[in-house]
C-alpha atoms as a PDB file:
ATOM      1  CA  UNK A   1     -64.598 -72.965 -14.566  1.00  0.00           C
ATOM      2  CA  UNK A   2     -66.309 -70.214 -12.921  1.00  0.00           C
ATOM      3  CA  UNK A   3     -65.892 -72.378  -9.654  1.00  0.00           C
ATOM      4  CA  UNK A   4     -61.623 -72.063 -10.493  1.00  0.00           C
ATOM      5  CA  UNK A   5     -62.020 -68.089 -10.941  1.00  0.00           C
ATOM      6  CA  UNK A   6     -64.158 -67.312  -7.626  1.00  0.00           C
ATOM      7  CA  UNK A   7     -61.755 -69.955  -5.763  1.00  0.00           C
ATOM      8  CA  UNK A   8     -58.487 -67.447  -7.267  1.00  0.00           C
ATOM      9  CA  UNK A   9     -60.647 -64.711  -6.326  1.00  0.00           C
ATOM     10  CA  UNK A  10     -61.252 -65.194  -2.496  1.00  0.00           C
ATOM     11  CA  UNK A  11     -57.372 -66.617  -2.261  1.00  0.00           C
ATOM     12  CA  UNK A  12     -56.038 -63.283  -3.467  1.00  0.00           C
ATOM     13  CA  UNK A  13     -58.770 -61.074  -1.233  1.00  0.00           C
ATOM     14  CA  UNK A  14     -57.262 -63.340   1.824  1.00  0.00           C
ATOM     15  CA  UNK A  15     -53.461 -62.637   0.909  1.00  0.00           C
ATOM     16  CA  UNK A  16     -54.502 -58.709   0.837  1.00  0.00           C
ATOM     17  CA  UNK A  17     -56.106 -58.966   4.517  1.00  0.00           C
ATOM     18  CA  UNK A  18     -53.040 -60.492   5.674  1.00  0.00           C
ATOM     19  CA  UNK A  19     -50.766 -57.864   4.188  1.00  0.00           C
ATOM     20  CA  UNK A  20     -52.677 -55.186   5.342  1.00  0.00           C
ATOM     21  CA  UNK A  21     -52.903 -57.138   8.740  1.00  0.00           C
ATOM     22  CA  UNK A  22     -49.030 -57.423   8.959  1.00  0.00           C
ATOM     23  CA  UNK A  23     -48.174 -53.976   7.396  1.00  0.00           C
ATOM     24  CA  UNK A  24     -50.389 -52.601  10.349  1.00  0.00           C
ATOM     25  CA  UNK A  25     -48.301 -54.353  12.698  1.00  0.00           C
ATOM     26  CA  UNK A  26     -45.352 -53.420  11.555  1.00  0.00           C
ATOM     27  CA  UNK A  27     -46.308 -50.016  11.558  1.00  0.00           C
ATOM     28  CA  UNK A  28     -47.234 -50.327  15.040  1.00  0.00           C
ATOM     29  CA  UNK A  29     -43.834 -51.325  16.074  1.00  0.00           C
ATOM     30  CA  UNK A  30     -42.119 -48.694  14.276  1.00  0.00           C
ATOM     31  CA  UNK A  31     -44.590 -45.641  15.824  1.00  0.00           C
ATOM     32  CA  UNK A  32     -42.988 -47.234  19.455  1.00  0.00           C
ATOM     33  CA  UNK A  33     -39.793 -46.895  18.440  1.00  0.00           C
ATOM     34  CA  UNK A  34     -39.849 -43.254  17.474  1.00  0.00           C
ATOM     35  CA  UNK A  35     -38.633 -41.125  20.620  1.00  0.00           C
ATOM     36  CA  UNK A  36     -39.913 -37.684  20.773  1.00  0.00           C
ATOM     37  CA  UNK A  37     -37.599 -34.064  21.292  1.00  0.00           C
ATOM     38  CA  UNK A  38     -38.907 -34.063  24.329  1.00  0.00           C
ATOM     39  CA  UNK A  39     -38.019 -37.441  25.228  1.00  0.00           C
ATOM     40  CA  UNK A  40     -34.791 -37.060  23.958  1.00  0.00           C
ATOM     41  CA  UNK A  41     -33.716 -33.631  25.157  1.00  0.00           C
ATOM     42  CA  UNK A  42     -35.527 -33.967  28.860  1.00  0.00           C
ATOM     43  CA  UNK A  43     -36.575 -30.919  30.604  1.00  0.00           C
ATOM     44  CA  UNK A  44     -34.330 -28.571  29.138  1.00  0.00           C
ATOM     45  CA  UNK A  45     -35.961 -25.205  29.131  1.00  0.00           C
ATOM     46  CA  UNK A  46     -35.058 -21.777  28.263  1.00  0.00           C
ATOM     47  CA  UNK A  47     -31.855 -20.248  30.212  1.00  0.00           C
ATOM     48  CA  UNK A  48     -32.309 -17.865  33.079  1.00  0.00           C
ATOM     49  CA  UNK A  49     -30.636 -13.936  32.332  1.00  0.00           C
ATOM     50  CA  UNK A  50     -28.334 -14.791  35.525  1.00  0.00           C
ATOM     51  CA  UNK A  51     -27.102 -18.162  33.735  1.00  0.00           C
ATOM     52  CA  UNK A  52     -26.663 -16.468  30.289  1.00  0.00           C
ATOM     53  CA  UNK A  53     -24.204 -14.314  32.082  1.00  0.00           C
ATOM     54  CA  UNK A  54     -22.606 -16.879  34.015  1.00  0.00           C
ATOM     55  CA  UNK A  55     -21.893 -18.901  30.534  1.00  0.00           C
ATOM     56  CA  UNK A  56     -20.936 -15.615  28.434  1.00  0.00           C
ATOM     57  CA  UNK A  57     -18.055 -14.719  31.176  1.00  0.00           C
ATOM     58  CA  UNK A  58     -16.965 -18.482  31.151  1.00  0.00           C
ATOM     59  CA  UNK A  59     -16.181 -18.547  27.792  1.00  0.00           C
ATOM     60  CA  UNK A  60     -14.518 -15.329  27.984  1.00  0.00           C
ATOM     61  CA  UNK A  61     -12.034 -16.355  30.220  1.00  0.00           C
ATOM     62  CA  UNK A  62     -11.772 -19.115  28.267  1.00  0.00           C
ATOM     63  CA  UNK A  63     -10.914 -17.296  25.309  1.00  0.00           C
ATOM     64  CA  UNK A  64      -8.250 -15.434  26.758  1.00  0.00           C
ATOM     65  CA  UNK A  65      -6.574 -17.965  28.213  1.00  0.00           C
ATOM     66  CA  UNK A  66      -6.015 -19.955  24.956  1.00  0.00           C
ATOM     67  CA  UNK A  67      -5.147 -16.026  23.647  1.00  0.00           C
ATOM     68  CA  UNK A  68      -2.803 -16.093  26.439  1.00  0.00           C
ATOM     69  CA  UNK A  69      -1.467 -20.000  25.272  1.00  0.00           C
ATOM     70  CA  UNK A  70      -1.283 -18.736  21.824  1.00  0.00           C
ATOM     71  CA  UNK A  71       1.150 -15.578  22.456  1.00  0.00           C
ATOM     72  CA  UNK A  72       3.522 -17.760  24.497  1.00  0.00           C
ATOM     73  CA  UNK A  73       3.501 -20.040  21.913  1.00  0.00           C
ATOM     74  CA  UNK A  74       4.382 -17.608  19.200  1.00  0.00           C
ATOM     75  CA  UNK A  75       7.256 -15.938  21.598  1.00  0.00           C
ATOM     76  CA  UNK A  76       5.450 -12.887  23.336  1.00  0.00           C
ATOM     77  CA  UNK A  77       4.196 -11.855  19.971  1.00  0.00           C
ATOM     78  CA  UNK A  78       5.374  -8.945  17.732  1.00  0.00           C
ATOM     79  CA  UNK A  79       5.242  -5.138  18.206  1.00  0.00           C
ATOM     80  CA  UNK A  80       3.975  -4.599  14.488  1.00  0.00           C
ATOM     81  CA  UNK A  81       3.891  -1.205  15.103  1.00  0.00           C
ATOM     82  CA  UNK A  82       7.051  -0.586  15.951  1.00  0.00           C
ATOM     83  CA  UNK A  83       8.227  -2.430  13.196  1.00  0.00           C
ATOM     84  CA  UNK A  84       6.038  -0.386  10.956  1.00  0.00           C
ATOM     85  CA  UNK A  85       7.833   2.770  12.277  1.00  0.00           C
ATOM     86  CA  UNK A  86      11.475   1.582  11.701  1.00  0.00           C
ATOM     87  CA  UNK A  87      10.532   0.131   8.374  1.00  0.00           C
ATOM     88  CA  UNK A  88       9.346   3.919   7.349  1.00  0.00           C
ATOM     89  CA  UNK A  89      12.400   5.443   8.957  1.00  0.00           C
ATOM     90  CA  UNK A  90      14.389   3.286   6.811  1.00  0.00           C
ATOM     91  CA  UNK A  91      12.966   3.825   3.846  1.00  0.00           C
ATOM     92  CA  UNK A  92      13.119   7.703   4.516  1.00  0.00           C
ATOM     93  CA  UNK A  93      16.949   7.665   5.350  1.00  0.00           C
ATOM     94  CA  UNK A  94      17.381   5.417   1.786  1.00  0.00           C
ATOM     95  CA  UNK A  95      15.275   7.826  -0.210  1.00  0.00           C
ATOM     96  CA  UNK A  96      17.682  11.131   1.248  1.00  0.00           C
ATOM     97  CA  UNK A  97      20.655   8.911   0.934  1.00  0.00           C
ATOM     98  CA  UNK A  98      19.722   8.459  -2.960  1.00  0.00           C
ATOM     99  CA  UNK A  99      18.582  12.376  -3.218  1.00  0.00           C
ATOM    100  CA  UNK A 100      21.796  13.460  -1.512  1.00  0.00           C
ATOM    101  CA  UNK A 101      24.011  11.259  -4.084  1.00  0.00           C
ATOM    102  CA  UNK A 102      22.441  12.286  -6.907  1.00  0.00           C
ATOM    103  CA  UNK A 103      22.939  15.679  -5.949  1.00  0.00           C
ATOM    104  CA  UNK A 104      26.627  15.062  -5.668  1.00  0.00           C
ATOM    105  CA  UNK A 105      26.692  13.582  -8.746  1.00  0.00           C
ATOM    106  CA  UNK A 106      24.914  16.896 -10.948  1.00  0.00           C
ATOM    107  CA  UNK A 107      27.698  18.776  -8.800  1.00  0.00           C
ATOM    108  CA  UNK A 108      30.270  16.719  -9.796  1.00  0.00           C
ATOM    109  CA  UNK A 109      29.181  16.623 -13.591  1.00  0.00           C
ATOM    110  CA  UNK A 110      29.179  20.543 -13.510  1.00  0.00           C
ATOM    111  CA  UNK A 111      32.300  20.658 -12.074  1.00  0.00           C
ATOM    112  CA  UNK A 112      33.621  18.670 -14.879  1.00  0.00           C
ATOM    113  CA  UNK A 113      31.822  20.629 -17.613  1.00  0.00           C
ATOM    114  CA  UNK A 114      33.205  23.910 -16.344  1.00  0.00           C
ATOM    115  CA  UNK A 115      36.572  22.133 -16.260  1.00  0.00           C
ATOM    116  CA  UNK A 116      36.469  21.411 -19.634  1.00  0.00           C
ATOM    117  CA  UNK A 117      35.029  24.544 -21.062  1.00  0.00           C
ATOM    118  CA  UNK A 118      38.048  26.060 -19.242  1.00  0.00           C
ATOM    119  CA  UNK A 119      40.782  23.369 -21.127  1.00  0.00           C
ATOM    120  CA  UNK A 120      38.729  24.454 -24.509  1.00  0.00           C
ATOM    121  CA  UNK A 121      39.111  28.138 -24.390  1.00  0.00           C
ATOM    122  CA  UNK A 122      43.087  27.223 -22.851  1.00  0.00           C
ATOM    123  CA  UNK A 123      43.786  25.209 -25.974  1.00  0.00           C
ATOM    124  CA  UNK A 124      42.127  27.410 -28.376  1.00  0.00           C
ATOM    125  CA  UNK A 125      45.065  27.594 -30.699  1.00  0.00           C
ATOM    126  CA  UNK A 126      43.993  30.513 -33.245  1.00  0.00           C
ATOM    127  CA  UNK A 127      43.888  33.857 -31.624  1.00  0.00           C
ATOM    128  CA  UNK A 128      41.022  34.815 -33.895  1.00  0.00           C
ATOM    129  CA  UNK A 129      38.402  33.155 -32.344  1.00  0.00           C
ATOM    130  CA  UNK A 130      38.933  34.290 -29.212  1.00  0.00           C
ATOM    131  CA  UNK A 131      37.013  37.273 -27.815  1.00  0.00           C
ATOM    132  CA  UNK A 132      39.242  40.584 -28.633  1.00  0.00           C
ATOM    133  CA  UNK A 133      38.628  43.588 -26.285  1.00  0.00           C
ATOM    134  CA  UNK A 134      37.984  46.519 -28.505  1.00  0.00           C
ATOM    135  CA  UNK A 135      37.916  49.744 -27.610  1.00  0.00           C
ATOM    136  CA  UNK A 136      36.079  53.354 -29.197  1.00  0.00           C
ATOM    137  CA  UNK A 137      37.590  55.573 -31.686  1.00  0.00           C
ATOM    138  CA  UNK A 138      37.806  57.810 -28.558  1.00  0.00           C
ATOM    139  CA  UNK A 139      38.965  55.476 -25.740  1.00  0.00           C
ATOM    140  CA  UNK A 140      41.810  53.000 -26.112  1.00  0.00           C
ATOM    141  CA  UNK A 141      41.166  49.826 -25.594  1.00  0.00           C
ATOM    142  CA  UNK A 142      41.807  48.663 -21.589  1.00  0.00           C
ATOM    143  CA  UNK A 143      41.591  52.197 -20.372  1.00  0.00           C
ATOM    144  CA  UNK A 144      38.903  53.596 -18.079  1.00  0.00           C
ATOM    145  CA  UNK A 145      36.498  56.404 -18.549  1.00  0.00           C
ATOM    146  CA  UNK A 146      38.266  58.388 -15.932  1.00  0.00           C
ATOM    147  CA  UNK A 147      40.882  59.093 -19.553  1.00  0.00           C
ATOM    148  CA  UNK A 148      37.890  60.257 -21.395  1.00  0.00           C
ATOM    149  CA  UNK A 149      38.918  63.327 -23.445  1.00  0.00           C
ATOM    150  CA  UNK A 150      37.330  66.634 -21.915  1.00  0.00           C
ATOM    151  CA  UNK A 151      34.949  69.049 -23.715  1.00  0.00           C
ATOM    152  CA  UNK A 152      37.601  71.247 -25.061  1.00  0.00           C
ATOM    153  CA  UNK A 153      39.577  67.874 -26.402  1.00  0.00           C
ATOM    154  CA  UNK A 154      36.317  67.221 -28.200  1.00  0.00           C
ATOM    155  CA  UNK A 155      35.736  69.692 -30.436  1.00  0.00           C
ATOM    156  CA  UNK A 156      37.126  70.033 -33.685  1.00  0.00           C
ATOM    157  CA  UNK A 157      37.417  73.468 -33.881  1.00  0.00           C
ATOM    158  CA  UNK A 158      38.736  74.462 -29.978  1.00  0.00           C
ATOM    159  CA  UNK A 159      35.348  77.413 -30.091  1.00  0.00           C
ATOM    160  CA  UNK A 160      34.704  76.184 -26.529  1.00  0.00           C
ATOM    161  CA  UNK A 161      37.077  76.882 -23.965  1.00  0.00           C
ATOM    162  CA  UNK A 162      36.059  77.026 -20.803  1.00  0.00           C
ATOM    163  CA  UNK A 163      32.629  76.801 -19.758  1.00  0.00           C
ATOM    164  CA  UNK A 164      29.551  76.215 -22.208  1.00  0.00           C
ATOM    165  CA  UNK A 165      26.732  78.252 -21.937  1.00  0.00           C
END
Protein backbone atom coordinates (compact mmCIF):
# COMPACT_ATOMS: atom_id res chain seq x y z
CA UNK A 1 0.00 0.00 0.00
CA UNK A 2 2.67 2.35 0.73
CA UNK A 3 3.96 1.46 -2.88
CA UNK A 4 0.08 2.96 -4.18
CA UNK A 5 0.63 6.27 -1.97
CA UNK A 6 4.37 7.17 -3.14
CA UNK A 7 3.18 6.13 -6.85
CA UNK A 8 -0.01 9.07 -6.23
CA UNK A 9 2.62 11.06 -4.74
CA UNK A 10 5.26 11.49 -7.58
CA UNK A 11 2.10 11.60 -10.25
CA UNK A 12 0.74 14.71 -8.57
CA UNK A 13 4.51 16.39 -8.02
CA UNK A 14 4.78 15.72 -12.04
CA UNK A 15 1.28 17.39 -12.89
CA UNK A 16 2.56 20.54 -10.68
CA UNK A 17 5.95 20.79 -12.82
CA UNK A 18 3.97 20.79 -15.84
CA UNK A 19 1.60 23.51 -14.70
CA UNK A 20 4.14 25.58 -13.52
CA UNK A 21 6.05 24.71 -16.84
CA UNK A 22 3.02 25.83 -19.01
CA UNK A 23 1.85 28.77 -16.77
CA UNK A 24 5.52 30.08 -17.37
CA UNK A 25 4.98 29.88 -20.93
CA UNK A 26 2.06 31.40 -21.09
CA UNK A 27 3.25 34.13 -19.19
CA UNK A 28 5.98 34.51 -21.54
CA UNK A 29 3.71 35.06 -24.40
CA UNK A 30 1.62 37.50 -22.75
CA UNK A 31 4.88 39.84 -21.44
CA UNK A 32 5.50 39.96 -25.67
CA UNK A 33 2.38 41.07 -26.31
CA UNK A 34 2.32 44.05 -24.00
CA UNK A 35 3.42 47.25 -26.10
CA UNK A 36 4.97 49.95 -24.14
CA UNK A 37 3.85 54.13 -24.14
CA UNK A 38 6.67 54.54 -25.83
CA UNK A 39 6.05 52.06 -28.37
CA UNK A 40 2.77 53.14 -28.81
CA UNK A 41 3.02 56.92 -28.80
CA UNK A 42 6.58 57.04 -30.90
CA UNK A 43 8.82 59.91 -30.43
CA UNK A 44 6.45 62.37 -29.41
CA UNK A 45 8.17 64.84 -27.19
CA UNK A 46 7.37 67.98 -25.52
CA UNK A 47 6.11 70.99 -27.92
CA UNK A 48 8.43 73.78 -28.89
CA UNK A 49 7.14 77.66 -27.47
CA UNK A 50 7.03 78.57 -31.39
CA UNK A 51 4.58 75.46 -32.05
CA UNK A 52 2.44 76.17 -28.91
CA UNK A 53 1.76 79.44 -30.56
CA UNK A 54 1.28 78.22 -33.90
CA UNK A 55 -1.56 75.67 -32.44
CA UNK A 56 -3.14 78.36 -29.91
CA UNK A 57 -3.76 80.91 -33.03
CA UNK A 58 -5.12 77.89 -35.13
CA UNK A 59 -7.71 77.16 -32.97
CA UNK A 60 -8.54 80.67 -32.56
CA UNK A 61 -9.37 81.21 -35.91
CA UNK A 62 -11.06 78.28 -35.71
CA UNK A 63 -13.24 79.37 -33.10
CA UNK A 64 -14.31 82.36 -34.71
CA UNK A 65 -15.13 81.06 -37.71
CA UNK A 66 -17.72 78.55 -36.33
CA UNK A 67 -18.69 82.01 -34.09
CA UNK A 68 -18.96 83.52 -37.39
CA UNK A 69 -21.20 80.14 -38.80
CA UNK A 70 -23.19 80.38 -35.72
CA UNK A 71 -24.39 84.21 -36.05
CA UNK A 72 -25.39 83.63 -39.69
CA UNK A 73 -27.15 80.85 -38.66
CA UNK A 74 -29.14 82.58 -35.99
CA UNK A 75 -29.85 85.72 -38.51
CA UNK A 76 -27.01 88.34 -37.68
CA UNK A 77 -27.83 87.90 -34.06
CA UNK A 78 -29.71 90.28 -31.69
CA UNK A 79 -28.86 93.79 -30.38
CA UNK A 80 -29.93 92.80 -26.69
CA UNK A 81 -29.08 95.99 -25.69
CA UNK A 82 -31.06 97.86 -27.61
CA UNK A 83 -33.83 95.83 -26.85
CA UNK A 84 -33.12 96.30 -23.21
CA UNK A 85 -33.40 100.11 -23.76
CA UNK A 86 -36.82 100.12 -25.59
CA UNK A 87 -38.17 97.56 -23.20
CA UNK A 88 -37.34 100.28 -20.24
CA UNK A 89 -38.68 103.13 -22.31
CA UNK A 90 -41.79 101.27 -22.54
CA UNK A 91 -42.29 100.44 -19.36
CA UNK A 92 -41.55 104.16 -18.31
CA UNK A 93 -44.16 105.66 -20.82
CA UNK A 94 -46.85 102.79 -19.25
CA UNK A 95 -46.01 103.68 -15.69
CA UNK A 96 -46.69 107.88 -16.58
CA UNK A 97 -49.55 106.80 -18.72
CA UNK A 98 -51.11 104.99 -15.47
CA UNK A 99 -49.85 108.05 -13.07
CA UNK A 100 -51.32 110.59 -15.48
CA UNK A 101 -54.87 108.65 -15.52
CA UNK A 102 -55.11 108.25 -12.16
CA UNK A 103 -54.54 111.73 -11.70
CA UNK A 104 -57.42 112.51 -13.97
CA UNK A 105 -59.44 110.34 -12.27
CA UNK A 106 -58.87 112.09 -8.32
CA UNK A 107 -59.64 115.33 -10.52
CA UNK A 108 -62.54 114.08 -11.88
CA UNK A 109 -63.88 112.56 -8.49
CA UNK A 110 -63.34 116.10 -6.89
CA UNK A 111 -65.01 117.66 -9.46
CA UNK A 112 -67.95 115.54 -8.79
CA UNK A 113 -67.84 115.93 -5.00
CA UNK A 114 -67.81 119.70 -5.26
CA UNK A 115 -70.70 119.27 -7.71
CA UNK A 116 -72.66 117.64 -5.38
CA UNK A 117 -71.94 119.56 -2.27
CA UNK A 118 -73.13 122.46 -4.49
CA UNK A 119 -76.75 120.44 -5.51
CA UNK A 120 -76.93 119.78 -1.46
CA UNK A 121 -76.71 123.25 -0.19
CA UNK A 122 -79.13 124.20 -3.68
CA UNK A 123 -81.76 121.76 -2.48
CA UNK A 124 -81.54 122.50 1.09
CA UNK A 125 -85.23 123.01 1.52
CA UNK A 126 -85.48 124.56 5.22
CA UNK A 127 -84.04 127.98 5.44
CA UNK A 128 -82.93 127.23 8.98
CA UNK A 129 -80.13 125.28 8.36
CA UNK A 130 -78.60 127.36 6.19
CA UNK A 131 -75.87 129.78 7.31
CA UNK A 132 -77.73 133.28 8.25
CA UNK A 133 -75.51 136.43 8.02
CA UNK A 134 -75.91 138.22 11.27
CA UNK A 135 -74.94 141.34 11.98
CA UNK A 136 -73.93 143.52 15.61
CA UNK A 137 -76.32 145.33 17.72
CA UNK A 138 -74.40 148.28 16.17
CA UNK A 139 -73.99 147.37 12.46
CA UNK A 140 -76.80 146.01 10.32
CA UNK A 141 -76.38 143.08 8.89
CA UNK A 142 -74.72 143.38 5.03
CA UNK A 143 -73.40 146.82 5.69
CA UNK A 144 -69.73 147.80 5.83
CA UNK A 145 -67.72 149.38 8.55
CA UNK A 146 -67.38 152.49 6.52
CA UNK A 147 -71.50 153.00 8.32
CA UNK A 148 -70.01 152.51 11.68
CA UNK A 149 -71.65 155.05 14.04
CA UNK A 150 -69.07 157.90 15.04
CA UNK A 151 -67.90 158.76 18.59
CA UNK A 152 -70.55 161.26 19.26
CA UNK A 153 -73.33 158.52 17.90
CA UNK A 154 -71.83 156.33 20.59
CA UNK A 155 -72.35 157.72 23.62
CA UNK A 156 -75.31 157.59 25.58
CA UNK A 157 -75.23 160.72 27.04
CA UNK A 158 -73.91 163.15 23.83
CA UNK A 159 -70.88 164.62 26.81
CA UNK A 160 -68.45 164.30 23.88
CA UNK A 161 -68.79 166.45 21.06
CA UNK A 162 -66.12 167.12 19.19
CA UNK A 163 -62.78 166.04 19.96
CA UNK A 164 -61.79 163.79 23.09
CA UNK A 165 -59.11 164.73 25.11
Amino acid sequence: MTGIVKGVIKGLGSIGVETVEKSAEHVGKMAETIITGQELLGGIGPMKQGEYQRTMKEEEIKKNREMEEIRDKIGGGRNVEAEIEEVRKEKEKEEEEKEKEFLEQIRRQREAEMAERQDMWAESANPAKRKKKRGSVLMPAGKKKAMMPSDDQLSQTSEFRGKVD
